[in-house]
N, C-alpha and C. Protein backbone atom coordinates (compact mmCIF):
# COMPACT_ATOMS: atom_id res chain seq x y z
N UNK A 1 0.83 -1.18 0.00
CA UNK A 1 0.00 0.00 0.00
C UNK A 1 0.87 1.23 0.00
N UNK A 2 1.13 2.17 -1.25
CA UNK A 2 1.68 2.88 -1.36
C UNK A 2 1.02 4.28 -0.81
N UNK A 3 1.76 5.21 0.06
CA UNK A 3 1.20 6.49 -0.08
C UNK A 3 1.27 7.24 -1.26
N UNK A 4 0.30 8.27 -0.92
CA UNK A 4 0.16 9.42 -2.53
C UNK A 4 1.27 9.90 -2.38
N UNK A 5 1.52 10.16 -3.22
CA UNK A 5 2.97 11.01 -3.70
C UNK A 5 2.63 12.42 -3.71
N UNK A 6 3.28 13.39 -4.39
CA UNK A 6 3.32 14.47 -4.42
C UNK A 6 3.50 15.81 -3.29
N UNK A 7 2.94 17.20 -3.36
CA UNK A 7 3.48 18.02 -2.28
C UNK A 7 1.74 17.61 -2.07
N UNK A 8 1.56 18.32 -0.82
CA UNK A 8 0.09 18.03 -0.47
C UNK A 8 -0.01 19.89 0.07
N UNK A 9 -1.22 20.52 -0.12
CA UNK A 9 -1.66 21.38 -0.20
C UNK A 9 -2.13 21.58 1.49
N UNK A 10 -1.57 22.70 1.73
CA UNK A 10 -2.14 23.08 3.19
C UNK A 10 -2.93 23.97 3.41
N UNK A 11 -3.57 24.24 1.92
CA UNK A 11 -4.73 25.64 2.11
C UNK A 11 -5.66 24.77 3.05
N UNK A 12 -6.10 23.86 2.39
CA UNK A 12 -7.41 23.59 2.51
C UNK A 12 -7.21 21.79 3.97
N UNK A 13 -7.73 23.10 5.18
CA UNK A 13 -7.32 22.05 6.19
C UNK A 13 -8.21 20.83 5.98
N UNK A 14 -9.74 20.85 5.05
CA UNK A 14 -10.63 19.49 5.15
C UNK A 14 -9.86 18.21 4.50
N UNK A 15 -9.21 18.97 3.33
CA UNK A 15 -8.48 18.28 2.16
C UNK A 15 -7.13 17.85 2.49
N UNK A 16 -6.10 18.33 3.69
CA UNK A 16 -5.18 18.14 4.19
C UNK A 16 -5.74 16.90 4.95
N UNK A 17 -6.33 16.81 5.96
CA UNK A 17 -7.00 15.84 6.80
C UNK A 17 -7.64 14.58 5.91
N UNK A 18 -7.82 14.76 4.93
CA UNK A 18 -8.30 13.75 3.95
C UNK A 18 -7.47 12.76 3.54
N UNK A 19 -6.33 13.60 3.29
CA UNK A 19 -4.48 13.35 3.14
C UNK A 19 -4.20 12.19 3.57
N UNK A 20 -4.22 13.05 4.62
CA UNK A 20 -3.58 12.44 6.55
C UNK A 20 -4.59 10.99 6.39
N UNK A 21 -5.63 10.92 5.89
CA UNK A 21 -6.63 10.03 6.59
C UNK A 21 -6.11 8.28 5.57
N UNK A 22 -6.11 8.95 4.10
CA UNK A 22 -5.96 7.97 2.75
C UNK A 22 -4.17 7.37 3.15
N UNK A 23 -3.40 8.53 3.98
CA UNK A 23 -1.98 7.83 3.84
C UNK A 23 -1.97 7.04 5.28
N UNK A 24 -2.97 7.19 6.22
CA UNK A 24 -2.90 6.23 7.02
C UNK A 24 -3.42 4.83 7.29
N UNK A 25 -4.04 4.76 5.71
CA UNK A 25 -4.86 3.39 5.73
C UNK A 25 -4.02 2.05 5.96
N UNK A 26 -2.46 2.63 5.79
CA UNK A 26 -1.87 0.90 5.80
C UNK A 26 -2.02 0.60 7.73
N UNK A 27 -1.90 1.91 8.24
CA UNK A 27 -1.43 1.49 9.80
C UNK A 27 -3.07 1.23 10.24
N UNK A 28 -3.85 1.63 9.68
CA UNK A 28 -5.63 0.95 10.08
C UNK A 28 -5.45 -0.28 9.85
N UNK A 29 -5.12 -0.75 8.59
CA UNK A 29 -5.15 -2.44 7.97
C UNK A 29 -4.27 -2.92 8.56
N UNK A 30 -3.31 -2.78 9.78
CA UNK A 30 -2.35 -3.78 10.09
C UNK A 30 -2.32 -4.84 10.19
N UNK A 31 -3.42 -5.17 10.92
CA UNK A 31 -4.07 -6.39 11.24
C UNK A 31 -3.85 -7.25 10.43
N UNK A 32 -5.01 -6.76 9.28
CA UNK A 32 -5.20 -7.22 7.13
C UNK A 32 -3.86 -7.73 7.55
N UNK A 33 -3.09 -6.93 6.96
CA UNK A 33 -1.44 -6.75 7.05
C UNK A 33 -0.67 -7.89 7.10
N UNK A 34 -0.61 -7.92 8.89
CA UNK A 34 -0.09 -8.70 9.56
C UNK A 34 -0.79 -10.90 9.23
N UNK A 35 -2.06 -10.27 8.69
CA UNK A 35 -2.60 -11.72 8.90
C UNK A 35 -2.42 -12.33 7.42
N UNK A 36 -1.85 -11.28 6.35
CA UNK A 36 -1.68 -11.54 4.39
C UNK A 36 -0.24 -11.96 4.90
N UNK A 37 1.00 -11.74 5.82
CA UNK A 37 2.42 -11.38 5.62
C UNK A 37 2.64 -12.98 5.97
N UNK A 38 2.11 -13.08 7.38
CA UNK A 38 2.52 -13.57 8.23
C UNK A 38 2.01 -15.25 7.64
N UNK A 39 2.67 -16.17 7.25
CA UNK A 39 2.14 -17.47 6.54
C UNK A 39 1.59 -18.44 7.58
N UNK A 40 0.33 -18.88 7.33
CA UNK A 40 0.17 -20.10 8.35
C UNK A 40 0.91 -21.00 8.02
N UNK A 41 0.60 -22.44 9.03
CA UNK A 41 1.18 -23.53 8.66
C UNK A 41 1.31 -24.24 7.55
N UNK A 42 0.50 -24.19 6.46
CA UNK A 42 -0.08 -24.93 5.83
C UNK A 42 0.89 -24.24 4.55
N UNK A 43 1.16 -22.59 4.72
CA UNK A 43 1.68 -22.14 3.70
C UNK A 43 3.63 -21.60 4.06
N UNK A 44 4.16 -22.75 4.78
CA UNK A 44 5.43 -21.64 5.66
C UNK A 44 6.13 -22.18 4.25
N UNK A 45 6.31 -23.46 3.68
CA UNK A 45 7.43 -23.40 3.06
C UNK A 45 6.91 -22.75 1.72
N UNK A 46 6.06 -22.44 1.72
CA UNK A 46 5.43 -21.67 0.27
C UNK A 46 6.00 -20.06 -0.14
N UNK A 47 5.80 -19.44 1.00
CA UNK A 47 6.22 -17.99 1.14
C UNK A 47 7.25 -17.83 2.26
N UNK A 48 8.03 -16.90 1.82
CA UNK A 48 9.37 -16.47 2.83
C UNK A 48 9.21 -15.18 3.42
N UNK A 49 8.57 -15.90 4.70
CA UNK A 49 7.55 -15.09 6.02
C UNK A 49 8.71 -13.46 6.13
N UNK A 50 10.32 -13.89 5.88
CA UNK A 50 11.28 -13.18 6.39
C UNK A 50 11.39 -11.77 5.14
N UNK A 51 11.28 -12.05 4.17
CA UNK A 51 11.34 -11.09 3.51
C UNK A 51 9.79 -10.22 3.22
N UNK A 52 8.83 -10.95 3.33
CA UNK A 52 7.20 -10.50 3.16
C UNK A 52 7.39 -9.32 4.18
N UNK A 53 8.04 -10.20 5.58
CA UNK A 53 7.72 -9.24 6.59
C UNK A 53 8.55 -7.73 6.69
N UNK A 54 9.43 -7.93 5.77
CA UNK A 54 10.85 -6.61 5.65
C UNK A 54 9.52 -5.90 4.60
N UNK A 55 9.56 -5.86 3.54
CA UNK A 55 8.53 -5.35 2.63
C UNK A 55 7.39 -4.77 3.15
N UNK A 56 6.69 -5.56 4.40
CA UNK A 56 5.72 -4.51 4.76
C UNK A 56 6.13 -3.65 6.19
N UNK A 57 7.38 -3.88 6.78
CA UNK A 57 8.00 -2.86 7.86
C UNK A 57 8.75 -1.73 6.58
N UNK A 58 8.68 -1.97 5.68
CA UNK A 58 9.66 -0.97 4.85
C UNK A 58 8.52 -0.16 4.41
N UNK A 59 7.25 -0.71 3.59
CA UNK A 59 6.02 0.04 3.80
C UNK A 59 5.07 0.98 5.09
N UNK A 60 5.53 0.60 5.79
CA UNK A 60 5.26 1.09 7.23
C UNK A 60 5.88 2.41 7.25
N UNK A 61 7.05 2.54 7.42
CA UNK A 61 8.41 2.98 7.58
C UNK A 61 8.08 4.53 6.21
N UNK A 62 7.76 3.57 5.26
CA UNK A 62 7.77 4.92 3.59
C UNK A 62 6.04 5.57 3.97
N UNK A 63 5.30 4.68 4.75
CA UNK A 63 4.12 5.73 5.11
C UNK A 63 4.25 6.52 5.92
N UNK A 64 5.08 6.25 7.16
CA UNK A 64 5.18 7.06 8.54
C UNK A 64 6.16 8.37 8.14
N UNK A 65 7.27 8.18 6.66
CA UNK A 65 7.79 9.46 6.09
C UNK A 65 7.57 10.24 5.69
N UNK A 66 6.52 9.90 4.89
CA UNK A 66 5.69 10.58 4.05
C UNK A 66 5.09 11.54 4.88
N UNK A 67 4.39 10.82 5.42
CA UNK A 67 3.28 11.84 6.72
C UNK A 67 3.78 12.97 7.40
N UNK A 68 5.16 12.65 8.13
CA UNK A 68 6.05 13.46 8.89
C UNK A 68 6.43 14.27 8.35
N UNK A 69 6.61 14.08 6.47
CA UNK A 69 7.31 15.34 6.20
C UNK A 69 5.93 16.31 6.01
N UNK A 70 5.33 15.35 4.86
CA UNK A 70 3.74 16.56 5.23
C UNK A 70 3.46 17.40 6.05
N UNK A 71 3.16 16.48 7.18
CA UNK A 71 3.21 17.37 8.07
C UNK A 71 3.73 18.40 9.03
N UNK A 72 5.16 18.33 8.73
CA UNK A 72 6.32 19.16 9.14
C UNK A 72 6.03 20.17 8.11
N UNK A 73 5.65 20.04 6.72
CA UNK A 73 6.09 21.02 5.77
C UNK A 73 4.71 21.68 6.33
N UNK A 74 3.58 20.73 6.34
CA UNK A 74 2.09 22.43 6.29
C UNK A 74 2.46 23.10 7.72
N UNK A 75 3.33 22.45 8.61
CA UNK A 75 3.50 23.27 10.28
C UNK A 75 4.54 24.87 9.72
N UNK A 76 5.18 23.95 9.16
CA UNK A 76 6.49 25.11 8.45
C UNK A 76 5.58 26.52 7.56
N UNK A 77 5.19 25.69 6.26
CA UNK A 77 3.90 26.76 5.25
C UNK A 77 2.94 27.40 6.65
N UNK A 78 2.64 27.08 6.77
CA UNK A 78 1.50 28.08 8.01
C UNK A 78 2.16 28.71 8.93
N UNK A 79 2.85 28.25 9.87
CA UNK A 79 3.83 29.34 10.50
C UNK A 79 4.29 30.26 9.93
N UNK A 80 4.73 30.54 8.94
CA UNK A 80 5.35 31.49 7.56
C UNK A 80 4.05 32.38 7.05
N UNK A 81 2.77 32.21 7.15
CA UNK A 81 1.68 32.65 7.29
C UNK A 81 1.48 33.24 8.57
N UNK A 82 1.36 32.72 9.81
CA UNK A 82 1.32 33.72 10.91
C UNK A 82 2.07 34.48 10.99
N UNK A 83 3.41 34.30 10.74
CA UNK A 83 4.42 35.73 11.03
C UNK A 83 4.38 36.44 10.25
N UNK A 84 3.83 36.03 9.12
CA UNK A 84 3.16 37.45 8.25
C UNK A 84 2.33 38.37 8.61
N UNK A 85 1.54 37.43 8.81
CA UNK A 85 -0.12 38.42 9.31
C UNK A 85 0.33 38.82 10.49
N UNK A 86 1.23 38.48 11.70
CA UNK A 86 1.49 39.16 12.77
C UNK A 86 2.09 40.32 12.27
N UNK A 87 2.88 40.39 11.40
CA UNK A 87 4.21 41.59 11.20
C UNK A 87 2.40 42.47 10.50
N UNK A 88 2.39 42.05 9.79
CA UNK A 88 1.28 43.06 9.02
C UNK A 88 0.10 43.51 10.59
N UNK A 89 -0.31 42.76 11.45
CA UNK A 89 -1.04 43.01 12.45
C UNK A 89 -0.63 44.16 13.19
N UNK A 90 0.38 44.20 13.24
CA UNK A 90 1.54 45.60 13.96
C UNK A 90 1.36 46.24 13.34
N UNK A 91 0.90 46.69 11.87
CA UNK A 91 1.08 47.84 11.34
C UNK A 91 -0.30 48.44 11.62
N UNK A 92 -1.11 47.18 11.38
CA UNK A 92 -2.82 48.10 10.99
C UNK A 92 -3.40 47.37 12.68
N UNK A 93 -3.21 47.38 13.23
CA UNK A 93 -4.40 47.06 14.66
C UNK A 93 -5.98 46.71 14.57
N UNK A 94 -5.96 47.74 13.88
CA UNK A 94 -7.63 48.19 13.87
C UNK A 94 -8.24 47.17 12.57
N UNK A 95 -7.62 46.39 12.25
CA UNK A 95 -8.30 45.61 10.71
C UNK A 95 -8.74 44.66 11.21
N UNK A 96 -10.10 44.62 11.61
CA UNK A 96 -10.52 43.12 12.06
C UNK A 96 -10.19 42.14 11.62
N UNK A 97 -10.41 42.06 10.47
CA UNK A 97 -10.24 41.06 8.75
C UNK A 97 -9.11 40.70 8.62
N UNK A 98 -8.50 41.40 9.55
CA UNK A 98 -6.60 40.80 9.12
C UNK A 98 -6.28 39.67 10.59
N UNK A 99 -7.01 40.43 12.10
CA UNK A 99 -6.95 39.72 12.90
C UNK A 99 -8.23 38.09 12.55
N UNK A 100 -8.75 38.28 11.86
CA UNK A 100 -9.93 36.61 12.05
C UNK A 100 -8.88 35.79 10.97
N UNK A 101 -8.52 36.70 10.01
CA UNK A 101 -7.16 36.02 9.36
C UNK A 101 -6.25 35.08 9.87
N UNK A 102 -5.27 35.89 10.77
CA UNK A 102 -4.51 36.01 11.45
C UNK A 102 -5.52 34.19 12.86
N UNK A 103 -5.97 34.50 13.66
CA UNK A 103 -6.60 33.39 14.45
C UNK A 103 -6.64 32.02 14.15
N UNK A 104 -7.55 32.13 12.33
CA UNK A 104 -7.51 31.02 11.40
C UNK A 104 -6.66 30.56 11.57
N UNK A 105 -5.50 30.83 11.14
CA UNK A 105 -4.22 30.48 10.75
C UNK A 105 -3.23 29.72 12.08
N UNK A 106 -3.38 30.74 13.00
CA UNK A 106 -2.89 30.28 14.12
C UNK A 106 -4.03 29.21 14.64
N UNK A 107 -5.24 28.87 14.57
CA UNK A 107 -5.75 27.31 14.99
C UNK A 107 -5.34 26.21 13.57
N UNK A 108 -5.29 26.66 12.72
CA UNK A 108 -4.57 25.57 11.55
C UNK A 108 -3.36 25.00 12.24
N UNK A 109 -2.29 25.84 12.96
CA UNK A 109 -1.26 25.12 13.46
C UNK A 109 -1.09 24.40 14.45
């Protein structure tokens, strides 16, 4: 079970969370997983339990990267957004529209 590839978009927190949700399906299915890898009796000398099982800790491993950087990068992209709107907040005070801005942004992180 491969994760999606690409950069993943942090405008849109429903669609970020959607992300998060599709690249965590292998660690939901472990179980699945664990019970496809792992050979019963009937099948040990058939499949080589030792390498099945490297293949899906290496899958594990390329989902849990994926995620981390994602999610390191939209913490990074949005922080870079609040210290904007803060520096701009110092100038104008009085702009409501810049402070509900500004809030958004800081509960996104």
């Amino acid at each position: 079970m491969a994760a999606p590839s690409g950069a993943a978009s942090c405008e849109d927190f429903a669609e970020f969370q959607e992300l998060l949700r599709v690249m965590r399906t292998i660690d939901d299915r472990i179980v699945h997983e664990l019970n496809t890898t792992i050979p019963t009796a009937s099948f040990v000398g058939k499949i080589d339990a030792s390498q099945t099982c490297k293949e899906l800790y290496q899958s594990l491993m390329d989902a849990h990267t994926s995620r981390e950087r994602i999610i390191k990068n939209c913490i990074a992209q949005t922080s870079s957004v609040v210290k904007t709107l803060r520096e701009e907040r110092e100038k104008a005070q009085d702009d409501v529209a810049l402070l509900k801005q500004l809030r958004k942004e800081q509960t996104k992180v």
